[in-house]
Protein backbone atom coordinates (compact mmCIF):
# COMPACT_ATOMS: atom_id res chain seq x y z
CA UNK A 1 114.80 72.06 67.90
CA UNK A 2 118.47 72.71 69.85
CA UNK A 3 118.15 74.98 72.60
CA UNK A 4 121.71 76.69 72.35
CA UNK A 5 123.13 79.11 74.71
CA UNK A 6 125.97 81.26 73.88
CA UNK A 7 128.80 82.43 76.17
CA UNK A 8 131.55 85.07 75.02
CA UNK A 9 132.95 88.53 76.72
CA UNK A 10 132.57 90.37 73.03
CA UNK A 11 128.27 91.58 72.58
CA UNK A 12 129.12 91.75 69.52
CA UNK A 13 130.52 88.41 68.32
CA UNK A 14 127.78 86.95 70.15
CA UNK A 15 124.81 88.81 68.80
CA UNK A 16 126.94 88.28 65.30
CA UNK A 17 126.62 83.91 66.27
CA UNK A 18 122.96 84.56 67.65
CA UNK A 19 121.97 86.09 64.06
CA UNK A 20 123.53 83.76 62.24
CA UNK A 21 122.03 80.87 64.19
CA UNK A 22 118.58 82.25 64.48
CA UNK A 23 118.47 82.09 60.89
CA UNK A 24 118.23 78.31 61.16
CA UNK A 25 114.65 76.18 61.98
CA UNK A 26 116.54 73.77 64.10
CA UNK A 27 118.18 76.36 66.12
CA UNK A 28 116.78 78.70 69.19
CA UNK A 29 119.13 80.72 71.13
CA UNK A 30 117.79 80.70 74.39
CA UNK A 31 120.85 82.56 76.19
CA UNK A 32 123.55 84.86 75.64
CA UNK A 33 126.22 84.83 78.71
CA UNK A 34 129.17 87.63 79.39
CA UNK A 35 130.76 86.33 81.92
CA UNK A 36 131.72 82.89 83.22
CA UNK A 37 129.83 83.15 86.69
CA UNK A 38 126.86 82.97 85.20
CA UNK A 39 127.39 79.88 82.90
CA UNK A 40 126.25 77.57 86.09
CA UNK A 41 122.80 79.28 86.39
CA UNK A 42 122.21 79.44 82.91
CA UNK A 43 122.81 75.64 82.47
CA UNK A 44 120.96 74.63 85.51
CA UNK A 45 117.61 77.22 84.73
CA UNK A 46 117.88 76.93 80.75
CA UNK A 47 119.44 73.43 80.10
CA UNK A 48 120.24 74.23 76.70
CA UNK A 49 121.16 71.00 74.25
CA UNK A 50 124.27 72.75 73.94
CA UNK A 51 126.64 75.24 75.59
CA UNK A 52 128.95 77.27 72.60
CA UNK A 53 131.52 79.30 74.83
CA UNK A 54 134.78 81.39 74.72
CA UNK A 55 137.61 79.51 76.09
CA UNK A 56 138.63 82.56 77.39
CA UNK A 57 135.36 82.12 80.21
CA UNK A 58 136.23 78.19 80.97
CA UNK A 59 140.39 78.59 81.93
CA UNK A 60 139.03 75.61 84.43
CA UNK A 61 137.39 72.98 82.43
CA UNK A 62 136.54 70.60 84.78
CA UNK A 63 133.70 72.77 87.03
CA UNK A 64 132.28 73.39 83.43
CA UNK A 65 132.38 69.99 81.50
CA UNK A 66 130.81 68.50 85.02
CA UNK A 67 127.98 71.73 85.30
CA UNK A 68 127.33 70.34 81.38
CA UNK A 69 127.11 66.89 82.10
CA UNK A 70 124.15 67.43 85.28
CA UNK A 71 122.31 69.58 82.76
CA UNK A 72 122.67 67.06 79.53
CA UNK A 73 124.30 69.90 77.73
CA UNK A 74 126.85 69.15 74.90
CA UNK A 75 130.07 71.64 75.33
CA UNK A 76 131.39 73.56 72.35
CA UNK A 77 134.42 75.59 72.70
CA UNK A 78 135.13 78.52 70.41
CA UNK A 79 139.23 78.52 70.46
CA UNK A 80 141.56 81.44 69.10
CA UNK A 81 143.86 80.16 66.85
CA UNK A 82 147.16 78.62 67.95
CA UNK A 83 144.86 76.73 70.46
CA UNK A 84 145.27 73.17 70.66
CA UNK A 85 141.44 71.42 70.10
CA UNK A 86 143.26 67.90 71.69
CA UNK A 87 143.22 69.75 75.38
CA UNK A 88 139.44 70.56 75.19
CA UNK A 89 138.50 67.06 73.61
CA UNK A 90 140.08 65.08 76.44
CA UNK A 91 138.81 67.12 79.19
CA UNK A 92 135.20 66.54 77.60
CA UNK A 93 134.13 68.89 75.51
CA UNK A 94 132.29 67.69 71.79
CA UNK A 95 133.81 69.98 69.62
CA UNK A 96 136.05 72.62 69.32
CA UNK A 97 135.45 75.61 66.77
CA UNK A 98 138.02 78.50 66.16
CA UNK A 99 136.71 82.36 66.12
């Protein structure tokens, strides 16, 4: 089972992403983050498998893709459209979805 923990500013979108994921055997949401000071503590407490957040709460990468990489958590960033996935793939992140 993939602990997942999601990070966006909307309740909404991610209670909308929790449902839809808790639907699933091989998924269990284990955190829902608001804001992007408390992504550190929720990867260092929780070390979910992986970390799906708003690239609106990461506009550094690097603090994030290294906080991932101490807790063995796989980055996915959830891009508007228009953004560019190469930017979040080189700096380290595993995959890039778009909202």
């Amino acid at each position: 089972m993939l602990k997942v923990a999601l990070a966006d500013k909307q309740a909404i979108f991610r209670a909308g992403i929790a449902k839809v994921l808790g639907v699933e055997d091989e998924f269990r949401i284990v955190a829902q983050v608001q804001a992007s000071d408390q992504i550190p503590m929720t990867l260092e407490k929780l070390r979910p498998n992986v970390l799906l957040f708003a690239t609106a709460l990461a506009p550094e990468l690097q603090p994030l893709v290294q906080a991932a990489h101490r807790s063995k958590t796989r980055l996915v960033a959830m891009a508007e459209s228009g953004e560019e996935p190469a930017s979040y793939l080189s700096a380290g992140v595993q995959g890039v979805v778009y909202r």
